[in-house]
N, C-alpha and C. Protein backbone atom coordinates (compact mmCIF):
# COMPACT_ATOMS: atom_id res chain seq x y z
N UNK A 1 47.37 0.15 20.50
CA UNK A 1 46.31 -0.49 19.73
C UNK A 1 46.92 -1.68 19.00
N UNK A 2 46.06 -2.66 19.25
CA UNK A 2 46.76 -4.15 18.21
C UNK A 2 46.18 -3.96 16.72
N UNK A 3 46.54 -5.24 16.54
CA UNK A 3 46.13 -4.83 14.79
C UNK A 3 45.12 -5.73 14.72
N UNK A 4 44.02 -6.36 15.46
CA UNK A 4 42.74 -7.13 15.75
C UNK A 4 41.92 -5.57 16.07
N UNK A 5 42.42 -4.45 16.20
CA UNK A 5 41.34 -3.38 16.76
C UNK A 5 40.92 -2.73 15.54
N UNK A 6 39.68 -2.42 15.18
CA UNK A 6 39.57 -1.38 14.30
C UNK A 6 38.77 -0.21 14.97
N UNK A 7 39.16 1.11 14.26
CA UNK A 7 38.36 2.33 14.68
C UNK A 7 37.14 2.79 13.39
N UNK A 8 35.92 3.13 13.97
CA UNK A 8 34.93 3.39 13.09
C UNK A 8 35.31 5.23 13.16
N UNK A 9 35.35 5.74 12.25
CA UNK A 9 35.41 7.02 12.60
C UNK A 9 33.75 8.05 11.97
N UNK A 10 33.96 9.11 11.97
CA UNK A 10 32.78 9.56 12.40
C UNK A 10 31.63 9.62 11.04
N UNK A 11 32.49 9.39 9.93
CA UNK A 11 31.49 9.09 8.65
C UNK A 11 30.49 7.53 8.52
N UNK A 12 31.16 7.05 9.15
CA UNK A 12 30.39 5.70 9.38
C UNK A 12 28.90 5.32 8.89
N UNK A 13 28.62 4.80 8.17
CA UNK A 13 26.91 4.41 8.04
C UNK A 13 26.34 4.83 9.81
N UNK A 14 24.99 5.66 9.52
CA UNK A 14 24.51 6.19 10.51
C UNK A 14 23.77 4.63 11.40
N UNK A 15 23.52 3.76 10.17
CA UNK A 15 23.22 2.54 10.96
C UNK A 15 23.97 1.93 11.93
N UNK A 16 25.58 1.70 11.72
CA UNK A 16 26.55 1.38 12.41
C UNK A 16 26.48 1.97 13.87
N UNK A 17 26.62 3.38 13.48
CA UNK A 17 26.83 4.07 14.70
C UNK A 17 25.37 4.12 15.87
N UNK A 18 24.06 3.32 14.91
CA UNK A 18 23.25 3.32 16.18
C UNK A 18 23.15 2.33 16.56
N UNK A 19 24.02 1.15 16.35
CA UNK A 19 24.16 0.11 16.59
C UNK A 19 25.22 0.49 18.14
N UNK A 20 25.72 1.23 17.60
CA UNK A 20 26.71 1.14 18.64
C UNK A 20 26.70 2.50 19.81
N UNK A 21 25.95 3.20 19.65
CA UNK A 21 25.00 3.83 20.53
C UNK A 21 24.33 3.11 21.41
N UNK A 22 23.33 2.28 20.74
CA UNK A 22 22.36 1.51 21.71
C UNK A 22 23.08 0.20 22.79
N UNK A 23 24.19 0.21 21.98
CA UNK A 23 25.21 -1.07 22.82
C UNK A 23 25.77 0.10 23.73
N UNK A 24 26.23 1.14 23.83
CA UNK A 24 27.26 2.03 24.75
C UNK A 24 25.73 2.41 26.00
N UNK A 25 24.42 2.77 25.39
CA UNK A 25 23.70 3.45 26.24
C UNK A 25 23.36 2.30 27.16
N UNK A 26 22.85 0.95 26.47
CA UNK A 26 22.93 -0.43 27.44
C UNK A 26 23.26 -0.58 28.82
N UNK A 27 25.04 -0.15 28.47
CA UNK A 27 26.33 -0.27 28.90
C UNK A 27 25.96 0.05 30.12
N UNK A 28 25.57 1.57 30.08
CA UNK A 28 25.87 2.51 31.62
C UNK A 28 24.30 2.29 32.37
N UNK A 29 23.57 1.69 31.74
CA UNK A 29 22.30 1.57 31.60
C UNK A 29 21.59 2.79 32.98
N UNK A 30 21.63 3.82 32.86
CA UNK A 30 21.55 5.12 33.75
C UNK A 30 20.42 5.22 34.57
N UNK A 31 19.44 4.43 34.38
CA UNK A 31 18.09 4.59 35.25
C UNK A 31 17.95 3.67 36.20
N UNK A 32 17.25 3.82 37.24
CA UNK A 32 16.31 2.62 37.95
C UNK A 32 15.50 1.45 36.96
N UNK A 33 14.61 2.22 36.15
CA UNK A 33 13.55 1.67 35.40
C UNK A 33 13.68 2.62 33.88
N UNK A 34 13.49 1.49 33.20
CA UNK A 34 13.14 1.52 31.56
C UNK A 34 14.30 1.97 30.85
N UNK A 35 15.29 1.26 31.24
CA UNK A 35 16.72 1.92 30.14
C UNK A 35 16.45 1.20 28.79
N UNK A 36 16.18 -0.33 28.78
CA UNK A 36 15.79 -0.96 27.74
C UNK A 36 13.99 0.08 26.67
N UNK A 37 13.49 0.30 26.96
CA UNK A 37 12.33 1.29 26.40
C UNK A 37 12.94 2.48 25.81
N UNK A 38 13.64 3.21 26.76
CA UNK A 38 14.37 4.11 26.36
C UNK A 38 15.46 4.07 25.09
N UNK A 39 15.89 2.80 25.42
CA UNK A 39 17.18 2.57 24.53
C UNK A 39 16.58 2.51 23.16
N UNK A 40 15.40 1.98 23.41
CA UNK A 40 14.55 1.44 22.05
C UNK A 40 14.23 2.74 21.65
N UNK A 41 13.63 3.37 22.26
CA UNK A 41 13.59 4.89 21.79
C UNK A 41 14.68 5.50 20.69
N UNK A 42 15.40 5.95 21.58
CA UNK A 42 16.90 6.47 21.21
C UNK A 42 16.78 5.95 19.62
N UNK A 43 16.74 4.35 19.64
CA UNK A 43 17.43 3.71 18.45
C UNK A 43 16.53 4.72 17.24
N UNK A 44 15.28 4.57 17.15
CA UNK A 44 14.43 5.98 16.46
C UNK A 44 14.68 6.81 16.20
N UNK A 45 14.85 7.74 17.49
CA UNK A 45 15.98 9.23 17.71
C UNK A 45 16.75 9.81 16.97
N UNK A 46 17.59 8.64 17.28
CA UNK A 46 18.77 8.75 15.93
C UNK A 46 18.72 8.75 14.72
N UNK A 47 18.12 7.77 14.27
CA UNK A 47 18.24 7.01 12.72
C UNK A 47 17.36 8.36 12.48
N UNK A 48 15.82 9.27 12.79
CA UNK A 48 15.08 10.28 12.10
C UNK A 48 16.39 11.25 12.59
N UNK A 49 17.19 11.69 13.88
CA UNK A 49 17.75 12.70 13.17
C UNK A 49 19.11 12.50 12.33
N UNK A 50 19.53 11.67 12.35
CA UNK A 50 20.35 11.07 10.95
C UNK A 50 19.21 10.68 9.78
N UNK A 51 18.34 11.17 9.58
CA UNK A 51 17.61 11.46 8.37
C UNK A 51 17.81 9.77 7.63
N UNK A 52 17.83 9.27 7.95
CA UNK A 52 18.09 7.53 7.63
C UNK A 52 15.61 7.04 7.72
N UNK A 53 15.75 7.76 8.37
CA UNK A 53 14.41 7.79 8.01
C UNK A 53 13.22 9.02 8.57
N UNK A 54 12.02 9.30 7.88
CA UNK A 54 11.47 10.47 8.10
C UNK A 54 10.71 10.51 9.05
N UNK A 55 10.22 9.51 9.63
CA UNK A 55 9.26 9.40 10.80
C UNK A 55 9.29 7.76 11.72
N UNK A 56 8.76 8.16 13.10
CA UNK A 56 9.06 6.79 13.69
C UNK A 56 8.24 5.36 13.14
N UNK A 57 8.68 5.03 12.28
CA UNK A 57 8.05 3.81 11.65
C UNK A 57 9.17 2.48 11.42
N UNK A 58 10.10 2.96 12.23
CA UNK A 58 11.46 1.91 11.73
C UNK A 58 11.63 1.34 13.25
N UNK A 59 10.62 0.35 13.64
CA UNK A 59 11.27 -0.18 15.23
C UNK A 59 12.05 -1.45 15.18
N UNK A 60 13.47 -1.39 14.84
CA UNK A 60 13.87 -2.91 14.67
C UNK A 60 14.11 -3.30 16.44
N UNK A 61 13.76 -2.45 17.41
CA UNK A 61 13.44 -2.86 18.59
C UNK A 61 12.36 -4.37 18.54
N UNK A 62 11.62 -4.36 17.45
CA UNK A 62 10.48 -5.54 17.06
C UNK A 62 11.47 -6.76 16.86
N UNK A 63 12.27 -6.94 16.04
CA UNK A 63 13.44 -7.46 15.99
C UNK A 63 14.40 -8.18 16.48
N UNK A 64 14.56 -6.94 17.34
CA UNK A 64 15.49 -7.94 18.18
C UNK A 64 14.74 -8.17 19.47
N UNK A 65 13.65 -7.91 20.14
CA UNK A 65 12.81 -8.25 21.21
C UNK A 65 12.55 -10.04 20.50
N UNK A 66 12.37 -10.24 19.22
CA UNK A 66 11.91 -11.54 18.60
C UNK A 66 13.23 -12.34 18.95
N UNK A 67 14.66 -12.37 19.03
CA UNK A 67 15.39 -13.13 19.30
C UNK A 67 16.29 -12.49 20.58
N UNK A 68 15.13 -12.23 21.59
CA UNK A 68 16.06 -11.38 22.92
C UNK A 68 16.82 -12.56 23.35
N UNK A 69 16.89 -13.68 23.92
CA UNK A 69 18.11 -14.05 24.02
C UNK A 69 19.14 -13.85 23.77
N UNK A 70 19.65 -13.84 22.24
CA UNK A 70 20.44 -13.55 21.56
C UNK A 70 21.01 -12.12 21.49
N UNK A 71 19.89 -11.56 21.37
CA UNK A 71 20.23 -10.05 21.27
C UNK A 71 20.97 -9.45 22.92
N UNK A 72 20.24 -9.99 23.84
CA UNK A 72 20.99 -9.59 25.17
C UNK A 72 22.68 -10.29 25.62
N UNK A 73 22.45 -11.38 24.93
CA UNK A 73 23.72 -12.19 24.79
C UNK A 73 24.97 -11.37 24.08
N UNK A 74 24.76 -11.37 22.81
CA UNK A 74 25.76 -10.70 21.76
C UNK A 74 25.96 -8.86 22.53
N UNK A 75 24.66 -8.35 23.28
CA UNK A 75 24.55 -6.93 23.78
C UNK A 75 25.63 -6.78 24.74
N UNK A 76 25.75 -7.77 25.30
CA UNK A 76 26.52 -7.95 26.37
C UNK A 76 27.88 -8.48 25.99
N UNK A 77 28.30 -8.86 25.05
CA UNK A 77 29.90 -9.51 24.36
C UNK A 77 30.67 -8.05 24.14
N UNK A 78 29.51 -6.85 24.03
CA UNK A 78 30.71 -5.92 23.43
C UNK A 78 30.99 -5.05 24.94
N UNK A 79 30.71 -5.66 26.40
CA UNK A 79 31.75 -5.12 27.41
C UNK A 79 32.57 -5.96 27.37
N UNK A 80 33.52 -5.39 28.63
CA UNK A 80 34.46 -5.91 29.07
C UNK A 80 35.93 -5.90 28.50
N UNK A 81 37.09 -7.06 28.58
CA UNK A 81 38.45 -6.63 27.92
C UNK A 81 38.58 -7.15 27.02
N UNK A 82 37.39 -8.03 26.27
CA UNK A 82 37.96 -8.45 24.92
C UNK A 82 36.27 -8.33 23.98
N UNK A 83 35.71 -7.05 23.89
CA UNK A 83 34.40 -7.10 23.30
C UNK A 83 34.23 -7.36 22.00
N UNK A 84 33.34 -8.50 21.16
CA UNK A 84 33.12 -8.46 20.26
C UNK A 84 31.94 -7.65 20.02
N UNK A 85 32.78 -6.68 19.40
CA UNK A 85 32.04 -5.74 18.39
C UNK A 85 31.13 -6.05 17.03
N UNK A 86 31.99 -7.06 16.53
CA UNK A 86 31.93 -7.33 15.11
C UNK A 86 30.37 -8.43 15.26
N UNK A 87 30.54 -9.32 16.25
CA UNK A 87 29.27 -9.91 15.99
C UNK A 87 28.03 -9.17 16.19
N UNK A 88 28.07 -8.19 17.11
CA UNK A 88 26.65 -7.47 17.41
C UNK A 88 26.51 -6.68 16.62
N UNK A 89 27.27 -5.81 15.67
CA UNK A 89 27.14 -5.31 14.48
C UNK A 89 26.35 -6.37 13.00
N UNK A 90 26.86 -7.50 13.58
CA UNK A 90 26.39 -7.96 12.32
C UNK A 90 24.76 -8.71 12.44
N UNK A 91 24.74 -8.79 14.37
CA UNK A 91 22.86 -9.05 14.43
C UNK A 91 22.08 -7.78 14.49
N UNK A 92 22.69 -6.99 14.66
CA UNK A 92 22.13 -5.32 14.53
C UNK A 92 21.48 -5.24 13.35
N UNK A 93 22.59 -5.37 12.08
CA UNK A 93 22.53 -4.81 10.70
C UNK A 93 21.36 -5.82 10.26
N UNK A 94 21.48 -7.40 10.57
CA UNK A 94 20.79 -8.02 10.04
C UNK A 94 19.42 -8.26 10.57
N UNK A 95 18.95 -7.53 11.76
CA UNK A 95 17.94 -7.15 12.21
C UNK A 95 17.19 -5.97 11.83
N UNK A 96 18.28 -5.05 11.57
CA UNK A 96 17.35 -4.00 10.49
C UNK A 96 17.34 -4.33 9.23
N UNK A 97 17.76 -4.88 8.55
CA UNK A 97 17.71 -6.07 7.19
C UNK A 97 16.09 -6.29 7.26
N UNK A 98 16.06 -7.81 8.16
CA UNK A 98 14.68 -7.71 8.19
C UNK A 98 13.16 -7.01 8.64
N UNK A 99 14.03 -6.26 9.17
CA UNK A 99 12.59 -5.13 9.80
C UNK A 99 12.32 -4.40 8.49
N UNK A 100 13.50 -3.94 7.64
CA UNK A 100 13.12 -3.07 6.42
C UNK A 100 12.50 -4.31 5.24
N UNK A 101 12.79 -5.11 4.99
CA UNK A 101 11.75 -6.10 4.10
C UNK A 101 10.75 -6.42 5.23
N UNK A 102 10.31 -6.21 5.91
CA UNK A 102 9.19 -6.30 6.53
C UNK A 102 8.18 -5.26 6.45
N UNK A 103 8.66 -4.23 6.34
CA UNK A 103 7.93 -2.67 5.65
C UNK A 103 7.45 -2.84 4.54
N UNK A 104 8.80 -2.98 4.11
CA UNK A 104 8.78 -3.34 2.17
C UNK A 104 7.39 -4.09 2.05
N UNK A 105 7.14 -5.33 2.62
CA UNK A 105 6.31 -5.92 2.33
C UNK A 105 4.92 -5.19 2.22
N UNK A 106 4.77 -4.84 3.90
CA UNK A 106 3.75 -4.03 4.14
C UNK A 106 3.31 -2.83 3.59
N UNK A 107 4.38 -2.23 2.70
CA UNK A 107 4.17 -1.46 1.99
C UNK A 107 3.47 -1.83 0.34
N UNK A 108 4.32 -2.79 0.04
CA UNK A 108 3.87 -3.32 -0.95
C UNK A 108 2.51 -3.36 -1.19
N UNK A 109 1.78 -4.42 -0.20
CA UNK A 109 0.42 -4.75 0.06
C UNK A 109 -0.23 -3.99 0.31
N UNK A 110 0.03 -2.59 1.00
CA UNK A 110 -0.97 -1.52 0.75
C UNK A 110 -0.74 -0.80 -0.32
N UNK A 111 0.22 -0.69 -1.05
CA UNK A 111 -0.15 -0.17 -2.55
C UNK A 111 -0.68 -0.72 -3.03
N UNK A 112 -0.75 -2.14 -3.27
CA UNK A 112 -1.74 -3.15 -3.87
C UNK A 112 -3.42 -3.24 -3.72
N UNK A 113 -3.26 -2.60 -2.36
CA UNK A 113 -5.02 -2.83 -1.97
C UNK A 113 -4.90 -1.21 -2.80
N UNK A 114 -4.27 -0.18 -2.40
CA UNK A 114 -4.77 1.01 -2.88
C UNK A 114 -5.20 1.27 -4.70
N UNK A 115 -4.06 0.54 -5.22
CA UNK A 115 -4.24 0.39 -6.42
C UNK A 115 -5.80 -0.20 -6.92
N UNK A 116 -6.32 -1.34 -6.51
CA UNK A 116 -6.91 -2.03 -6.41
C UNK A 116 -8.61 -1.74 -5.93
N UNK A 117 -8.62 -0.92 -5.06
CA UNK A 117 -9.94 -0.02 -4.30
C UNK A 117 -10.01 1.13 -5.53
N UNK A 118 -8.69 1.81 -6.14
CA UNK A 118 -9.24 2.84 -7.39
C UNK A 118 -9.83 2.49 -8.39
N UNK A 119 -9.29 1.37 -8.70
CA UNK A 119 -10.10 0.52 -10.06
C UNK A 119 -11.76 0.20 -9.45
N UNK A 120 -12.22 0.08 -8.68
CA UNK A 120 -14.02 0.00 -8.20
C UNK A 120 -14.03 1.09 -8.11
N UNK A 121 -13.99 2.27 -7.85
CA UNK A 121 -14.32 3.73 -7.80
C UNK A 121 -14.78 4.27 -8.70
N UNK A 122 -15.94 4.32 -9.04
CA UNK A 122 -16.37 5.00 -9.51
C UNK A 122 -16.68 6.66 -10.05
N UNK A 123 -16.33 7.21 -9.42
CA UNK A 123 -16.41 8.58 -9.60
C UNK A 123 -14.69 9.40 -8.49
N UNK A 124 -15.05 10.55 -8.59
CA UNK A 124 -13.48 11.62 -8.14
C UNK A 124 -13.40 11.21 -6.75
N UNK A 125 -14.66 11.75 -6.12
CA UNK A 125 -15.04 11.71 -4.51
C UNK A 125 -14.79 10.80 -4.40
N UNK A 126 -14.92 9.78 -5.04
CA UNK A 126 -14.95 7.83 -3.83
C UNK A 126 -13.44 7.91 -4.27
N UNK A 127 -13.08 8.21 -5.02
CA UNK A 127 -11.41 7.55 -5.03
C UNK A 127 -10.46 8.65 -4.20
N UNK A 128 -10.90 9.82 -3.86
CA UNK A 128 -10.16 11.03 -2.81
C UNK A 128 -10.60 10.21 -1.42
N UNK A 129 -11.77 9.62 -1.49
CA UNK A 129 -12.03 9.50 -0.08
C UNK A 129 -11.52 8.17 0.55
N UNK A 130 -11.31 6.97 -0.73
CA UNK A 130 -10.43 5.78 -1.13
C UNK A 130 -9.09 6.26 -0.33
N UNK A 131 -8.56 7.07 -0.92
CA UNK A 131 -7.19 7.55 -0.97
C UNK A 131 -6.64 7.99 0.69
N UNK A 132 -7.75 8.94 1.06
CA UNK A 132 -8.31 9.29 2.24
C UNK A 132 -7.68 8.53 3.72
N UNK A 133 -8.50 7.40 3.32
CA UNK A 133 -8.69 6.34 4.39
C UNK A 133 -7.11 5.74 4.70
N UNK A 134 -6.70 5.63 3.56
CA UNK A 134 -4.73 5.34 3.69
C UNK A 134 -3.98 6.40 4.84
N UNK A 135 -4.49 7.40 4.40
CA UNK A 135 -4.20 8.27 5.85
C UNK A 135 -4.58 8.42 7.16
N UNK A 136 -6.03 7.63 7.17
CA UNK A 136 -6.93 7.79 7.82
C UNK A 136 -7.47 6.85 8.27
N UNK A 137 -7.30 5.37 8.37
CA UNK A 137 -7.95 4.23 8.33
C UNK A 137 -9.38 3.93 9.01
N UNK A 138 -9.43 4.92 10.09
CA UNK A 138 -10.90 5.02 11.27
C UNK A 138 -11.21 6.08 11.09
N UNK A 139 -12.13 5.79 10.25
CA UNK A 139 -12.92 8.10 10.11
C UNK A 139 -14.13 7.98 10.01
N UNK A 140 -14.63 9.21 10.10
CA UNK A 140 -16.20 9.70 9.68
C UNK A 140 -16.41 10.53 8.96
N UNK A 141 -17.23 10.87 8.36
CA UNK A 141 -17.69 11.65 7.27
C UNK A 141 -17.35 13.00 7.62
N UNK A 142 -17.63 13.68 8.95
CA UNK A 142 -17.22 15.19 9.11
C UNK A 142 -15.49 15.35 8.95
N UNK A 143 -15.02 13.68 9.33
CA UNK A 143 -13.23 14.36 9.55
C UNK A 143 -12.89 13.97 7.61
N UNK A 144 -13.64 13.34 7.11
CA UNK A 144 -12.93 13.02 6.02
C UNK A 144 -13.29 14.28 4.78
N UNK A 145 -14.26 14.88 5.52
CA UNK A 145 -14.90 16.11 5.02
C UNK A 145 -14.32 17.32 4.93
N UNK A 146 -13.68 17.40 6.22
CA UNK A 146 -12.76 18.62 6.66
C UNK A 146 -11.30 18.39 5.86
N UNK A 147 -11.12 17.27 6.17
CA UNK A 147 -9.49 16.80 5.51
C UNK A 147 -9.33 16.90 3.93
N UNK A 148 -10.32 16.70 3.28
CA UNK A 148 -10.53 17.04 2.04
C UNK A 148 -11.21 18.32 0.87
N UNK A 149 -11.67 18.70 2.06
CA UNK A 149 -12.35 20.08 1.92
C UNK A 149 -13.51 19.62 1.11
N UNK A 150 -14.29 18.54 1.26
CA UNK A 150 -15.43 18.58 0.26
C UNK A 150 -17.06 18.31 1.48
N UNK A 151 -18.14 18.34 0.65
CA UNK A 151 -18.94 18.40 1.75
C UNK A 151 -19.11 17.20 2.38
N UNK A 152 -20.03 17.17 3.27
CA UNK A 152 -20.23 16.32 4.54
C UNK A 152 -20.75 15.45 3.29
N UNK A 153 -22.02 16.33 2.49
CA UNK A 153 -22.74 14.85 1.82
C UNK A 153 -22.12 14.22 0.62
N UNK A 154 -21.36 14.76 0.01
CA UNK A 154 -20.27 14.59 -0.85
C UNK A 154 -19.20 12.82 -0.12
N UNK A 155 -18.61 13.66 1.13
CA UNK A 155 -17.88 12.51 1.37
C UNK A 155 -18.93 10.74 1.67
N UNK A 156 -19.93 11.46 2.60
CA UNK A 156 -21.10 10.52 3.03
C UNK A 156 -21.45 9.58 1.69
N UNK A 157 -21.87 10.29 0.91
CA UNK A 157 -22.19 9.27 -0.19
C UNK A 157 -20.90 8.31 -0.59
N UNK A 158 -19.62 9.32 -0.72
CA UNK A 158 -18.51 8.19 -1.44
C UNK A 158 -18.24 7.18 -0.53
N UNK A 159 -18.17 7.13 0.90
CA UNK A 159 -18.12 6.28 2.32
C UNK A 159 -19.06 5.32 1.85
N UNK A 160 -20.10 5.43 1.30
CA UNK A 160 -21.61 4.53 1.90
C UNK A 160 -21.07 3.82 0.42
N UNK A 161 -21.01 4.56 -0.63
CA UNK A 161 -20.15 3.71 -2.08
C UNK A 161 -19.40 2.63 -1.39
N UNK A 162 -18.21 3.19 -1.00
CA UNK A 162 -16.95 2.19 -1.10
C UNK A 162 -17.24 1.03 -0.03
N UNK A 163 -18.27 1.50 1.06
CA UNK A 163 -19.21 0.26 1.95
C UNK A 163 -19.51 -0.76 1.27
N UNK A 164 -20.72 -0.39 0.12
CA UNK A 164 -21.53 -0.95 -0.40
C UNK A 164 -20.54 -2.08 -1.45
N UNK A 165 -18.99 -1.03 -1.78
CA UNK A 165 -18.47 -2.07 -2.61
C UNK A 165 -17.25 -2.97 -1.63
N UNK A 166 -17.67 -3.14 -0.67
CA UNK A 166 -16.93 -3.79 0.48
C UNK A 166 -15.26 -3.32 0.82
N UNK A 167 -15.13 -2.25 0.40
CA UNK A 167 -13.75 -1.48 0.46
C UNK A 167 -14.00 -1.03 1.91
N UNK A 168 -14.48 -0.46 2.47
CA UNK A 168 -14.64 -0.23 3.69
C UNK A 168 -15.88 -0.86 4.73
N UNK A 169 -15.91 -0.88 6.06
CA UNK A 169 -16.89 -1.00 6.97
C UNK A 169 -17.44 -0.28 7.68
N UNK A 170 -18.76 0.03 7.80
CA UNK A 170 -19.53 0.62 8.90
C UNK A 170 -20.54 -0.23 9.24
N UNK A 171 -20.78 -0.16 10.81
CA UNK A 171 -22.19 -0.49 11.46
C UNK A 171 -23.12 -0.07 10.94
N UNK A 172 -23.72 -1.00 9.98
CA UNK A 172 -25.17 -0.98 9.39
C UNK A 172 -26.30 -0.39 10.72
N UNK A 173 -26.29 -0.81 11.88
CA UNK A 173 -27.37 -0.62 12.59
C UNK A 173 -27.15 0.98 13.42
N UNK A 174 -26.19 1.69 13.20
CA UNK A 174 -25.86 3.23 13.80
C UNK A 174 -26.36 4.31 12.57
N UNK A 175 -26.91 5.27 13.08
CA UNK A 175 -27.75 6.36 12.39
C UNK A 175 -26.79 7.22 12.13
N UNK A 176 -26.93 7.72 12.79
CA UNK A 176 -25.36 9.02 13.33
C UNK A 176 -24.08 8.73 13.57
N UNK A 177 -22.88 9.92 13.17
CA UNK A 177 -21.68 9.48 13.23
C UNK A 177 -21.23 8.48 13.16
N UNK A 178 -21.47 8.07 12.11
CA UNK A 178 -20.86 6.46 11.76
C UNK A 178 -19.53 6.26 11.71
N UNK A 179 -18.78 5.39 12.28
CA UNK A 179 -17.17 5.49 11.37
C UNK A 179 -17.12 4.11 10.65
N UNK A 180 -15.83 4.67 9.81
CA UNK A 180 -16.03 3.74 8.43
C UNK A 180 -14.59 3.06 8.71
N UNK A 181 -14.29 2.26 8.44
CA UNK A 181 -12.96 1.37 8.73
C UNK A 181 -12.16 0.98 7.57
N UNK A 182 -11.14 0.85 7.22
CA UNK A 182 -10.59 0.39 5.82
C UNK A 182 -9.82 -0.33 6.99
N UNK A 183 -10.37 -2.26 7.34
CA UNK A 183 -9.75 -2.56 7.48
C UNK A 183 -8.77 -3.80 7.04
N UNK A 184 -9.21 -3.50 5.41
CA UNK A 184 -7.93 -4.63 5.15
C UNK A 184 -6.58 -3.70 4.88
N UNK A 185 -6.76 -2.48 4.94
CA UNK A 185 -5.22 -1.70 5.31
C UNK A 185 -4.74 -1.76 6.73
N UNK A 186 -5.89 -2.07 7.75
CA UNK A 186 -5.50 -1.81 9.16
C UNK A 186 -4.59 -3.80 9.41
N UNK A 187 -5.51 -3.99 9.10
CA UNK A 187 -4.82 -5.62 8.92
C UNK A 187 -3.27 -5.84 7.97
N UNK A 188 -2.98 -5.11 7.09
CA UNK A 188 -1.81 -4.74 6.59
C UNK A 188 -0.56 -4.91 7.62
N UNK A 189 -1.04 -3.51 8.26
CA UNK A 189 0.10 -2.70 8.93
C UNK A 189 0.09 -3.46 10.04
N UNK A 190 -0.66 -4.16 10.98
CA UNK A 190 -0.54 -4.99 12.20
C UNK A 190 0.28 -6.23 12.29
């Protein structure tokens, strides 16, 4: 070993090491079709079972698909007999950099609308069923009914409320099973 080599050993930031997972799985790239999908997968895989996050909501696959040139370029520096490691580590890290202030944001802005829809609420029901829709963004009165345990006409009225106060949407011209939309949260997250 020269003294230009370094070894990551196995405590490593779990980020590191899926950095360098997804560069090794690349590598052998094992399928006919979809090693890149897969790989993107994996990158998920990992990071929830390295508890680095609780559910699949972290795709810095978004990321680096935005500067694939680059990303296939630098993906490809760490074969061969002289791989730089160090640079694809550092578009890795700084690709999940911005994917996580990109959450951040999106997170932000839906606490903001949520905050924001409680203050017009008028009563318990419209602000459970407010609250609701964050979980729920496309519902109807029977699922928001069941999910909350309150009645059909209970939720119905707080729905047709938070309509009326433009917090949510439904088709004015449908009788039955209406669904209600919260979509300046759906516009958020897109």
């Amino acid at each position: 070993m020269n003294a230009e080599q370094e070894i990551l050993d196995e405590d490593v930031d779990p980020i590191l090491k899926t950095a360098i997972i997804h560069a090794q799985f690349e590598s052998i790239h094992p399928f006919l079709d979809g090693n890149g999908r897969l790989g993107r997968i994996v990158i998920v895989l990992y990071l929830i079972q390295a508890k680095v996050i609780a559910s699949p909501i972290f795709f810095v696959s978004e990321e680096l698909e935005r500067e694939r040139m680059r990303y296939y370029d630098l993906l490809n520096g760490t074969r061969g007999n002289h791989p730089d490691w160090a640079s694809w580590l550092t578009f890795f890290l700084k690709a999940c950099e911005r994917m996580a202030e990109k959450l951040n944001t999106k997170l932000d802005s839906a606490e903001k609308l949520a905050i924001n829809g409680l203050k017009e609420c008028e009563k318990d029901s419209e602000k459970k069923v407010w609250m609701y829709t964050f979980h729920n963004p496309n519902t109807t009165a029977s699922a928001a009914a069941n999910a909350l345990n309150l009645s059909a006409n209970t939720v119905r009225a707080a729905l047709n409320a938070l309509t009326a106060k433009e917090l949510l949407f439904t088709d004015r011209h449908t009788k039955r099973n209406k669904k209600y939309k919260n979509y300046e949260l759906l516009r958020i997250l897109s």
